[in-house]
Protein backbone atom coordinates (compact mmCIF):
# COMPACT_ATOMS: atom_id res chain seq x y z
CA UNK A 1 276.36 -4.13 296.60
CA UNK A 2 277.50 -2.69 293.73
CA UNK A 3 276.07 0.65 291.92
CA UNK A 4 274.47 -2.13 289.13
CA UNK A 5 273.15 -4.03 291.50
CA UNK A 6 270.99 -1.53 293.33
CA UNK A 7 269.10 0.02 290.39
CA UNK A 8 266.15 -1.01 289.12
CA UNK A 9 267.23 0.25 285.02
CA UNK A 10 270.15 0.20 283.71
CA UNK A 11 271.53 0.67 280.31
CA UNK A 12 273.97 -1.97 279.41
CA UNK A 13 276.08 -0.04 277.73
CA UNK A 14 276.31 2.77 279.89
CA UNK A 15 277.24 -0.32 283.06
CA UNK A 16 279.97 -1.39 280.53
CA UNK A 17 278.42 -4.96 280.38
CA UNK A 18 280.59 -6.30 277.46
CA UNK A 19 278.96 -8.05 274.17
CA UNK A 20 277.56 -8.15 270.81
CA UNK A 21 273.85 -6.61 271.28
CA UNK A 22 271.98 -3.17 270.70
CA UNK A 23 273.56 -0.17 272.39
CA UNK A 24 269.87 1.20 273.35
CA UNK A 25 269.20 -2.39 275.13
CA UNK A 26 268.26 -1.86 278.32
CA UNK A 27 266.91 -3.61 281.87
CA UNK A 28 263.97 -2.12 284.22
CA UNK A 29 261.91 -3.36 286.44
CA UNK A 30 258.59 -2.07 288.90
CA UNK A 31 258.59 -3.04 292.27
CA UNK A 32 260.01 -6.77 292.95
CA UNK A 33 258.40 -7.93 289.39
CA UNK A 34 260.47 -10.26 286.70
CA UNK A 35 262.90 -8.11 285.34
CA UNK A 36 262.13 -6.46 281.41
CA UNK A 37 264.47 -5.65 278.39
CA UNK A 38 263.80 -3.36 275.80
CA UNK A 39 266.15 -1.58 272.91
CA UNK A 40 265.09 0.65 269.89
CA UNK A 41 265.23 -1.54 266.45
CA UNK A 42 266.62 0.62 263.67
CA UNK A 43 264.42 2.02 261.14
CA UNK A 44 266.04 0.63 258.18
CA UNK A 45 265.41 -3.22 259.84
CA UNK A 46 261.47 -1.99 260.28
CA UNK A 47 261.43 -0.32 256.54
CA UNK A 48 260.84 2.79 257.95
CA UNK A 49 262.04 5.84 255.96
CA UNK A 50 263.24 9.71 257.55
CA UNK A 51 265.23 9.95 261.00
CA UNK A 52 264.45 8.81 264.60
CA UNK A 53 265.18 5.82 267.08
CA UNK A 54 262.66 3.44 265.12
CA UNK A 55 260.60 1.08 267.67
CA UNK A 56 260.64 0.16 271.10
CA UNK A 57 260.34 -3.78 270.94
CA UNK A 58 260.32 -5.34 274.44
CA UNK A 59 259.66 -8.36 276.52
CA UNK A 60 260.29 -10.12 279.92
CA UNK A 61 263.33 -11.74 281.16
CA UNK A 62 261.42 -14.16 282.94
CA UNK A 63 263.84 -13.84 286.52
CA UNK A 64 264.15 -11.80 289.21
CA UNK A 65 267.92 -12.17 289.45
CA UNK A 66 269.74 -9.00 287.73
CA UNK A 67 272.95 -11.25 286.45
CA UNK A 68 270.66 -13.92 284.65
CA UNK A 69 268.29 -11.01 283.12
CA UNK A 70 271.55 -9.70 281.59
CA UNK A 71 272.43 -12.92 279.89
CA UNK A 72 269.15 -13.88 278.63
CA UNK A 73 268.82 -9.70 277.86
CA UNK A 74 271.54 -10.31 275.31
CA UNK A 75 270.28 -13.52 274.09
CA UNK A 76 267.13 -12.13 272.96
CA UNK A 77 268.28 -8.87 271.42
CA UNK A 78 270.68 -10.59 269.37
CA UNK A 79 267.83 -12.99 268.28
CA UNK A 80 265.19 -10.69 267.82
CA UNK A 81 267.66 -8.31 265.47
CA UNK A 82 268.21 -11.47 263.61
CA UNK A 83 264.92 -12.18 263.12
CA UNK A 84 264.39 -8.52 261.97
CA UNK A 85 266.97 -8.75 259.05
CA UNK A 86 265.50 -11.93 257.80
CA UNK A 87 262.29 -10.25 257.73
CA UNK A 88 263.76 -7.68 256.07
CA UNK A 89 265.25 -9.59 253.35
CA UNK A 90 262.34 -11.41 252.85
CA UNK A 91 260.50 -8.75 252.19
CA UNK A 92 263.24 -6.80 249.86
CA UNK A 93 263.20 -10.48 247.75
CA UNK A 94 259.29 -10.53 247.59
CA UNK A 95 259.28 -7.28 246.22
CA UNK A 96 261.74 -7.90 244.02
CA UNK A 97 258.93 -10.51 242.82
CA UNK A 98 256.18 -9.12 243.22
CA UNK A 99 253.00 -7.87 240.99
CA UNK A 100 254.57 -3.93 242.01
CA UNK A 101 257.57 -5.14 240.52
CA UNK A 102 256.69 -6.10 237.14
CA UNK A 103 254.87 -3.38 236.73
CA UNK A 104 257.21 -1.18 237.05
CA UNK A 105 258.89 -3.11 234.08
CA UNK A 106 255.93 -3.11 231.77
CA UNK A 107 255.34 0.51 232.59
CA UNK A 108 259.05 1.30 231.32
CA UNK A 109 258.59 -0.80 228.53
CA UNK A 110 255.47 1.19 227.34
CA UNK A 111 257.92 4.58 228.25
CA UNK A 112 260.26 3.13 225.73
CA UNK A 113 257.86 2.29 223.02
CA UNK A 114 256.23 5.45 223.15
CA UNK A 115 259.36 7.17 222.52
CA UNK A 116 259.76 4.47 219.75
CA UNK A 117 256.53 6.24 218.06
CA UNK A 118 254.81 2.60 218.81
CA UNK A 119 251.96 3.81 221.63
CA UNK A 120 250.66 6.99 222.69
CA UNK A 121 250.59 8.64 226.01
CA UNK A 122 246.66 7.53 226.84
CA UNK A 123 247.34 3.54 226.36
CA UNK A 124 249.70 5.04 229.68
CA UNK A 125 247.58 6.72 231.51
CA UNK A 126 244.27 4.05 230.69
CA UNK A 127 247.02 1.46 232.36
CA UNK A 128 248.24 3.69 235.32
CA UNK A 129 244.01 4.25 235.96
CA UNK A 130 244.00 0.47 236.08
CA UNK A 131 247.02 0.46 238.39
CA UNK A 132 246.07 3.33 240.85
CA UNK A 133 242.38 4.92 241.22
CA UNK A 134 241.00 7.48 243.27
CA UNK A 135 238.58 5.04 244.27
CA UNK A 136 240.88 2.16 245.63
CA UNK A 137 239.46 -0.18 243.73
CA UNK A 138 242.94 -0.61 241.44
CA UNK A 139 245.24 -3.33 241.05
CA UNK A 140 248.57 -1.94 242.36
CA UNK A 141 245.99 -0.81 245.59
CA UNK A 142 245.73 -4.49 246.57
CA UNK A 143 247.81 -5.56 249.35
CA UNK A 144 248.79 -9.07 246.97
CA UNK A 145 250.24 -7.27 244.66
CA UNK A 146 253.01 -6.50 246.97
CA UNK A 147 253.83 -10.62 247.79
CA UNK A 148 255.87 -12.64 245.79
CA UNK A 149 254.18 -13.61 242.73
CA UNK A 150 253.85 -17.03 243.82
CA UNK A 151 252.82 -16.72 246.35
CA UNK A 152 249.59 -15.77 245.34
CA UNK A 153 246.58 -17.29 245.24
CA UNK A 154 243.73 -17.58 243.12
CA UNK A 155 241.18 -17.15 246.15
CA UNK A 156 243.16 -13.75 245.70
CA UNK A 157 242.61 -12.35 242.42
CA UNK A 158 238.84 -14.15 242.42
CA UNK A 159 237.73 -12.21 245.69
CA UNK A 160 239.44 -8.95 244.20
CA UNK A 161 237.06 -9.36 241.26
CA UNK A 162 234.02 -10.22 243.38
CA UNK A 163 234.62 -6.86 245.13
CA UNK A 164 235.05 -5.01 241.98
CA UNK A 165 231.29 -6.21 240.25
CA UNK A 166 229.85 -4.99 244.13
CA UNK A 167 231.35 -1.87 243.64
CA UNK A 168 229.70 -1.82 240.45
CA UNK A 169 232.25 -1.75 237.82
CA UNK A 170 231.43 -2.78 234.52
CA UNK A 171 232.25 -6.14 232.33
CA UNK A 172 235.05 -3.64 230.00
CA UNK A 173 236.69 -2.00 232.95
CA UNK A 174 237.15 -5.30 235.10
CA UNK A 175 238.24 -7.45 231.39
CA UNK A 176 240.61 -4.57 231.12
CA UNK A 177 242.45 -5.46 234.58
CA UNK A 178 242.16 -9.13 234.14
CA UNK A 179 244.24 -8.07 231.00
CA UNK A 180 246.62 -6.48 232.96
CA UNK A 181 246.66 -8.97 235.49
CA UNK A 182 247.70 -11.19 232.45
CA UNK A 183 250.62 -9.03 230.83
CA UNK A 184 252.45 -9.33 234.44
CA UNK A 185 251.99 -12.73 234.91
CA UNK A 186 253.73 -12.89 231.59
CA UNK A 187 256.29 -10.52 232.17
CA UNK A 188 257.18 -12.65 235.33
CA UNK A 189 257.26 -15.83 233.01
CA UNK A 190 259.70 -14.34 230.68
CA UNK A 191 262.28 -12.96 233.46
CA UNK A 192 262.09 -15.11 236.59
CA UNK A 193 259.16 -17.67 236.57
CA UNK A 194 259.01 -19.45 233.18
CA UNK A 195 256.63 -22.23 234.88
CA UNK A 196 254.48 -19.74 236.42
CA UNK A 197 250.88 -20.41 235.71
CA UNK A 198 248.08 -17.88 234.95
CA UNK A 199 246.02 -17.31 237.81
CA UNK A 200 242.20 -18.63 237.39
CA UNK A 201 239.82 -16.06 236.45
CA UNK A 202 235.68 -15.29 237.11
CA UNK A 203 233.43 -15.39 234.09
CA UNK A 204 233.00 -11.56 233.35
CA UNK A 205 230.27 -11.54 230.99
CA UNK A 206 226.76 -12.38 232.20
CA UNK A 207 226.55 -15.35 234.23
CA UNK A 208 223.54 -16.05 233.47
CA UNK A 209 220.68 -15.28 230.93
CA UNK A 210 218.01 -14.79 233.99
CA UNK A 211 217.25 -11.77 235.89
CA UNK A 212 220.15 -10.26 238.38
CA UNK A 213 220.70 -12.00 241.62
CA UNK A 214 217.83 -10.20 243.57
CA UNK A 215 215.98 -11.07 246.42
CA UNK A 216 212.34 -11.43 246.37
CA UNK A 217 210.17 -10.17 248.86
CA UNK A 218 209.75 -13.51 250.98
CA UNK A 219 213.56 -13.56 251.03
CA UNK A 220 214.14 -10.25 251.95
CA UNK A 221 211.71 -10.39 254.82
CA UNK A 222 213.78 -13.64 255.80
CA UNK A 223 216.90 -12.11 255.89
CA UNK A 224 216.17 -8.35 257.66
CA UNK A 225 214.66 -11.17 260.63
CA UNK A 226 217.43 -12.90 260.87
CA UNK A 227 219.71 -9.45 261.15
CA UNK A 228 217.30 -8.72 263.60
CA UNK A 229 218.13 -11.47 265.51
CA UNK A 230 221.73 -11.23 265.09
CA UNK A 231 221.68 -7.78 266.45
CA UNK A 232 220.22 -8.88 269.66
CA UNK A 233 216.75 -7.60 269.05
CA UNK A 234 218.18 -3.91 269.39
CA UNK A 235 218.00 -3.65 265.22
CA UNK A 236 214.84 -1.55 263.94
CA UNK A 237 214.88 0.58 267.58
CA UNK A 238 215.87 4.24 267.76
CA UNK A 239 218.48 4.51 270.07
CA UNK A 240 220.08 7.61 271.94
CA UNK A 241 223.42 7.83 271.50
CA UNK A 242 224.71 6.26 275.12
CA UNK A 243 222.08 3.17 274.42
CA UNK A 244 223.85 2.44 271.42
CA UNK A 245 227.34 1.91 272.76
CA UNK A 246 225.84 0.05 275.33
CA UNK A 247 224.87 -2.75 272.35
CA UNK A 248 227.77 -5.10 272.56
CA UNK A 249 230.45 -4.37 270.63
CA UNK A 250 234.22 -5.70 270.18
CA UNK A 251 236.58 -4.99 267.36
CA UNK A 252 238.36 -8.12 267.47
CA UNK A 253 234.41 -9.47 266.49
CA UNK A 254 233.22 -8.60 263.29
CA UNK A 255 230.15 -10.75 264.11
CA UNK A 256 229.15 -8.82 267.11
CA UNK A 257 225.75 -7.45 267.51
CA UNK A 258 226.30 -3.26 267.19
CA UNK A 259 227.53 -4.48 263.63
CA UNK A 260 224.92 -6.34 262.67
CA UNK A 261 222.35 -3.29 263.97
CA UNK A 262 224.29 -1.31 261.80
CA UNK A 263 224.20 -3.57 258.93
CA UNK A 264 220.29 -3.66 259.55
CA UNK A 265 220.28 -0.44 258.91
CA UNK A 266 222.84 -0.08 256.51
CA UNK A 267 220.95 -2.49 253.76
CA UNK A 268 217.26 -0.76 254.81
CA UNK A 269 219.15 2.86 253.66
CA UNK A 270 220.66 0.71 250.58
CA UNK A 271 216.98 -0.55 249.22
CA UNK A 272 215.08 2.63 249.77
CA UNK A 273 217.66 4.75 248.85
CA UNK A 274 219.38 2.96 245.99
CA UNK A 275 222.96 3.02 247.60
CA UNK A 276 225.68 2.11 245.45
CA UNK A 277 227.86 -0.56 247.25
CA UNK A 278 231.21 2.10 246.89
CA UNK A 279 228.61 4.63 248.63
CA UNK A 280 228.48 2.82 252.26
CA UNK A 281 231.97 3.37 253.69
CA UNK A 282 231.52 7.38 252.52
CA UNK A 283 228.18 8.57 252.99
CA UNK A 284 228.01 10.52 256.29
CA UNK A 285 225.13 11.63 258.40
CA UNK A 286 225.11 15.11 256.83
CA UNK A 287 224.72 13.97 253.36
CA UNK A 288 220.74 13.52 254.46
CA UNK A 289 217.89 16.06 254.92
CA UNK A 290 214.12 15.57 254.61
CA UNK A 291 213.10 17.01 251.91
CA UNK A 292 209.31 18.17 250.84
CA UNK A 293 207.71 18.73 247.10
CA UNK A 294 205.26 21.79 247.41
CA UNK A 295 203.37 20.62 243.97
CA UNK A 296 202.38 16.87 245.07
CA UNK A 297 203.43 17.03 248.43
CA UNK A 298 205.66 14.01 248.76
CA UNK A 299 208.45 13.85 251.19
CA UNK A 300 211.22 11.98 250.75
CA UNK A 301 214.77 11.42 251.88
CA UNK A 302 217.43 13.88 249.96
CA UNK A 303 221.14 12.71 249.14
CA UNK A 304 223.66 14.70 248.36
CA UNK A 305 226.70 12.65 247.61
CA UNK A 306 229.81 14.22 246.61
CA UNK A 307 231.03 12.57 242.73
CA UNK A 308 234.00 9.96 243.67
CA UNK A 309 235.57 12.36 240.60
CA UNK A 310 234.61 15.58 239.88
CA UNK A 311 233.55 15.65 243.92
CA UNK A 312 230.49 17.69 242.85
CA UNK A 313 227.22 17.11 244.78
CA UNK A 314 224.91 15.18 242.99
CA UNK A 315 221.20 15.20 244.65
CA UNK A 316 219.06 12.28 244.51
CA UNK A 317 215.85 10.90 246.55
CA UNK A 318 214.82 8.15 248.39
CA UNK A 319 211.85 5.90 246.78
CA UNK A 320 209.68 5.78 250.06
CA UNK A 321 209.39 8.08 253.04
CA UNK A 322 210.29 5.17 255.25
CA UNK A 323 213.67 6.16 254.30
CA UNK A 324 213.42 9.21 256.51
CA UNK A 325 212.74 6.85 259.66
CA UNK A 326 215.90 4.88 259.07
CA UNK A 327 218.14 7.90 258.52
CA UNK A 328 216.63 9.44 261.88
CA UNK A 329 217.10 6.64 263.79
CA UNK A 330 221.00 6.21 262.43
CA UNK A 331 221.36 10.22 263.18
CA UNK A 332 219.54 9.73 266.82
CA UNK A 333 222.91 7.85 267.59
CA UNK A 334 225.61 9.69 265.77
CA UNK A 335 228.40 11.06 267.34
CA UNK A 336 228.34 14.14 265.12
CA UNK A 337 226.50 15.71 262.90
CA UNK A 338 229.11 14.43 259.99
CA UNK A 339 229.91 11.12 261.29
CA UNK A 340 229.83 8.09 258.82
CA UNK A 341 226.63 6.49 258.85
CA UNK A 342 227.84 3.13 258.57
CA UNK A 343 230.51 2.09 261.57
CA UNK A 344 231.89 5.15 262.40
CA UNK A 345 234.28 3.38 264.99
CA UNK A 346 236.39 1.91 261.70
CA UNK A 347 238.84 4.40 260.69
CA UNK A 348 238.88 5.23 257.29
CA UNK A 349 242.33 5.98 255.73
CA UNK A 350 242.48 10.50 254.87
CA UNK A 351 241.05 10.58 250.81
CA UNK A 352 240.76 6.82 250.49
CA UNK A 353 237.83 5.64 252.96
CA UNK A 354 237.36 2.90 250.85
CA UNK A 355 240.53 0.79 252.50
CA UNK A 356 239.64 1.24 255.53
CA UNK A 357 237.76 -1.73 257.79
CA UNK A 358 234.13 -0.57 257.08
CA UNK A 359 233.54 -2.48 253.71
CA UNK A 360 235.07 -5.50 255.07
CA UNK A 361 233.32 -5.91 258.10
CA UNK A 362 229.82 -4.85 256.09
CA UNK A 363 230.46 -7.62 253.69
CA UNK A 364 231.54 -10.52 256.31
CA UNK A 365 228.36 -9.93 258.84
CA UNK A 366 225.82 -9.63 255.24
CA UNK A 367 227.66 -12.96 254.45
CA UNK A 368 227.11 -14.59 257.48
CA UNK A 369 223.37 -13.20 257.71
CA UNK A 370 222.85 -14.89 254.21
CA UNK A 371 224.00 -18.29 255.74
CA UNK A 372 222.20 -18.26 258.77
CA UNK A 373 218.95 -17.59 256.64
CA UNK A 374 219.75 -19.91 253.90
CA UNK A 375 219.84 -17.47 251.08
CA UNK A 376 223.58 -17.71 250.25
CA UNK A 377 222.78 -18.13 246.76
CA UNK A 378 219.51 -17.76 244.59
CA UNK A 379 217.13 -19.73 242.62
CA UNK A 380 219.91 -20.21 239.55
CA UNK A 381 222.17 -21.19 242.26
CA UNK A 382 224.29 -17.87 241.61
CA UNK A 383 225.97 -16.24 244.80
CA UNK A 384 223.79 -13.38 246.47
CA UNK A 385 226.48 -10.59 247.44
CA UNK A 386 225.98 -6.63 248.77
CA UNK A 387 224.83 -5.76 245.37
CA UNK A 388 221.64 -8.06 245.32
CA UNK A 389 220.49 -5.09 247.99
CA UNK A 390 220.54 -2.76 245.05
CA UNK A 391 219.09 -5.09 242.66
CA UNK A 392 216.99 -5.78 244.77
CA UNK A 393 215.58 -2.32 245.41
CA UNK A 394 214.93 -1.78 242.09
CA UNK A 395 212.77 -5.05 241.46
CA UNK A 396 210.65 -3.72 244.43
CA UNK A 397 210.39 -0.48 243.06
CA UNK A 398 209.33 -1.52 239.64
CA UNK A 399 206.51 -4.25 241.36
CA UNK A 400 205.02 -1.61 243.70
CA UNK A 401 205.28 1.24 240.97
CA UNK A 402 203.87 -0.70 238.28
CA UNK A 403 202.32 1.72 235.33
CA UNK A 404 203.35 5.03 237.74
CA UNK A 405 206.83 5.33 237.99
CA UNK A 406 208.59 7.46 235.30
CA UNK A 407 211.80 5.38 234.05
CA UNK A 408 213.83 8.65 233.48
CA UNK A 409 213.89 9.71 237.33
CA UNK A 410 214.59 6.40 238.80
CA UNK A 411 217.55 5.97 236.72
CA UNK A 412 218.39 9.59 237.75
CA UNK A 413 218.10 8.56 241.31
CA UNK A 414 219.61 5.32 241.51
CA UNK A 415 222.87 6.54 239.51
CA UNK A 416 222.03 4.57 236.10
CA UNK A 417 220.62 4.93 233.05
CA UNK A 418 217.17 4.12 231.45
CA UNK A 419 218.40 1.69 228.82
CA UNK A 420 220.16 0.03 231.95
CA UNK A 421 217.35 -0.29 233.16
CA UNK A 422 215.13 -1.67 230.38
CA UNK A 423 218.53 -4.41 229.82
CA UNK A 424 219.04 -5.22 233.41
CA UNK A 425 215.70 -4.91 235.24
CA UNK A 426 212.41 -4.98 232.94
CA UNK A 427 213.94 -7.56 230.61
CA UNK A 428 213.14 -9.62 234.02
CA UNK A 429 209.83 -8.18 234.82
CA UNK A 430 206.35 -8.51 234.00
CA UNK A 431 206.19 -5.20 233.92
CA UNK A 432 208.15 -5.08 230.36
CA UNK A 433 204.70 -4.69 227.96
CA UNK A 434 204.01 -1.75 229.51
CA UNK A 435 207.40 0.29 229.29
CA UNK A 436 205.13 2.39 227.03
CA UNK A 437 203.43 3.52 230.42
CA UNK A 438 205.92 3.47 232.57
CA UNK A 439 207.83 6.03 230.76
CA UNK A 440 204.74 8.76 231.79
CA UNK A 441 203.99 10.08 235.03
CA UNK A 442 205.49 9.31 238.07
CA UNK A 443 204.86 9.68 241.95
CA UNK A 444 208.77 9.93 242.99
CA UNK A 445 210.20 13.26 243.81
CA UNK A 446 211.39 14.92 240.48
CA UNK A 447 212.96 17.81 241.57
């Protein structure tokens, strides 16, 4: 036997084994199993930047027999780099096309007119804000925007705007990007796409005269049962933190039962709490404490949420004291003091938690809740989404509260104002010929 013959790796190259195919490729093998090829891809196939060997990419031979695992070895190297490069070309020609692309043109465009005296530097920066936010809620932070313009689809840009009104962005901001949105499409039509179509658009004004999608109390009941169920009974139970993982769990299932415990929890926090949709993939265990009022002796949940801008802490309080229950029994099973309250086992990517999993997989089991209870859409046939938790919680709050709740400190809590309010919420309510009341006095913490 020769010296090749008797090892169990070997590096091609180093053997002398002649050929067009990587000069990292190389055979091993455990035991008697099939024998395995592997080689290091370069970086610039993978669009990797800086220095290094790139990836290991590997995969069986399928044989036992060394001379046929070095023929097929060669085979599939020199297939799989040609498969990389057309990869890679494909995506250098996308991007060449893409949304990222013309915006790069209309944003040198603007450069030029404003040395042209023709715009100033804040129509600029209002369109980079558009294009990039510290939220992750802009355009150029949306993974279409780096396809080939035509390749993308109006399910697309209508789900990006659905996520923007949860998040709670107004009718300007979001008419602002569809006006961006626009200007590129039109950029595209004038350089490379002249039959390009605009994509379809979502009605941003009101949809509808009536009140805001909002459950009502029937429904709600309805739908925390069915997340009940959906959790395996284990949702509404204070669990240590080893009976919790023991809740079944898999991350290739979004639909699996810890998540939908977590969502029960998640939209319980949401109405008693008045939770912003953009607050549920940030808000941490930590950002809780009980909290007591000496003069009326109310207790109450405290918040202290850091500003998505300024990062200042902004305090607010819960509505009910129930709210202390559900925070104690999502601490009982933390990790950590400062884990996220909401699926801690999703990563969340450094300064932009908001493109991480967590939202996602939030929004997909509250979606499939709302089917299996029927309640997909409401009585104007309008879609129910995350948000209707937050409407929600303030239609309760006004029917419980009727005649004692002061306006002025459950706008301060819930992160609005009163004349939002009195436009959104009481122009709904019965309680609206009595704003005169409602604007005195109060049993919510005031601090």
């Amino acid at each position: 036997m020769t010296r090749f013959e008797t090892r169990d790796q070997v590096r091609l190259a180093a053997e002398g084994v002649r050929g067009t195919y990587p000069h990292s490729l190389t055979l091993y093998r455990r035991m008697s199993s099939n024998w395995y090829a592997a080689f290091y891809a370069d970086r610039d196939l993978l669009g990797l930047q800086g220095v290094g060997r790139g990836k290991r990419i590997t995969s069986s031979m399928g044989t036992t027999d060394r001379q046929e695992a070095i023929k097929r070895a060669k085979a599939w190297a020199q297939g799989k780099q040609q498969e990389l490069v057309a990869i890679r070309d494909r995506g250098i020609e996308e991007k060449a096309s893409s949304l990222e692309h013309y915006w790069n043109l209309h944003i040198e465009n603007l450069e030029r007119q404003k040395k042209a005296g023709i715009v100033k530097q804040r129509k600029i920066d209002e369109q980079k804000y558009l294009w990039r936010t510290k939220e992750g809620h802009g355009l150029g932070q949306q993974e279409f925007t780096k396809k080939n313009i035509i390749s993308i689809t109006n399910g697309e840009i209508l789900d990006y705007f659905d996520r923007l009104e949860e998040k709670g962005l107004g009718t300007k901001q979001r008419a602002s990007i569809k006006t961006l949105i626009r200007c590129l499409y039109e950029i595209a039509m004038r350089h490379d796409y002249p039959e390009i179509n605009h994509p379809r658009f979502p009605r941003l004004g009101n949809k509808s005269k009536g009140a805001p999608t909002y459950f009502t109390s029937g429904e709600w009941l309805r739908l925390l049962k069915i997340i009940q169920r959906l959790a395996g009974g284990n949702a509404g139970k204070t669990l240590s933190r080893s009976e919790f993982l023991q809740v079944s769990f898999s991350k290739a299932n979004n639909l699996c039962e810890r998540n939908f415990l977590e969502l029960y929890d998640c939209l319980l926090l949401m109405n008693h709490c008045l939770l912003r949709v953009q607050d549920l993939y940030r808000v941490r265990v930590n950002h809780f404490a009980e909290y007591s009022e000496k003069k009326t002796g109310l207790s109450a949940l405290e918040i202290s949420l850091p500003d998505p801008k300024t990062k200042q802490l902004k305090k607010t309080y819960s509505t009910t004291e129930r709210a202390i229950e559900y925070w104690k029994r999502i601490k009982s099973r933390s990790e950590q003091k400062d884990s996220y309250c909401f699926l801690p086992q999703y990563e969340r990517p450094p300064g932009n938690p908001e493109n991480g999993r967590t939202y996602k997989v939030l929004r997909q089991c509250f979606k499939a809740a709302l089917k299996e209870a029927d309640l997909e859409t409401d009585s104007f046939g309008r879609p129910h989404t995350l948000t209707s938790v937050r409407h929600t919680a303030f239609m309760l709050v006004l029917e419980r509260n009727e005649g004692r709740i002061d306006l002025q400190t459950l706008a301060q809590n819930g992160h609005t104002s009163v004349e939002m309010l009195s436009r959104t919420y009481l122009a709904h309510h019965n309680v609206k010929r009595r704003l005169p009341d409602l604007l005195h006095g109060s049993d919510l913490i005031t601090t």
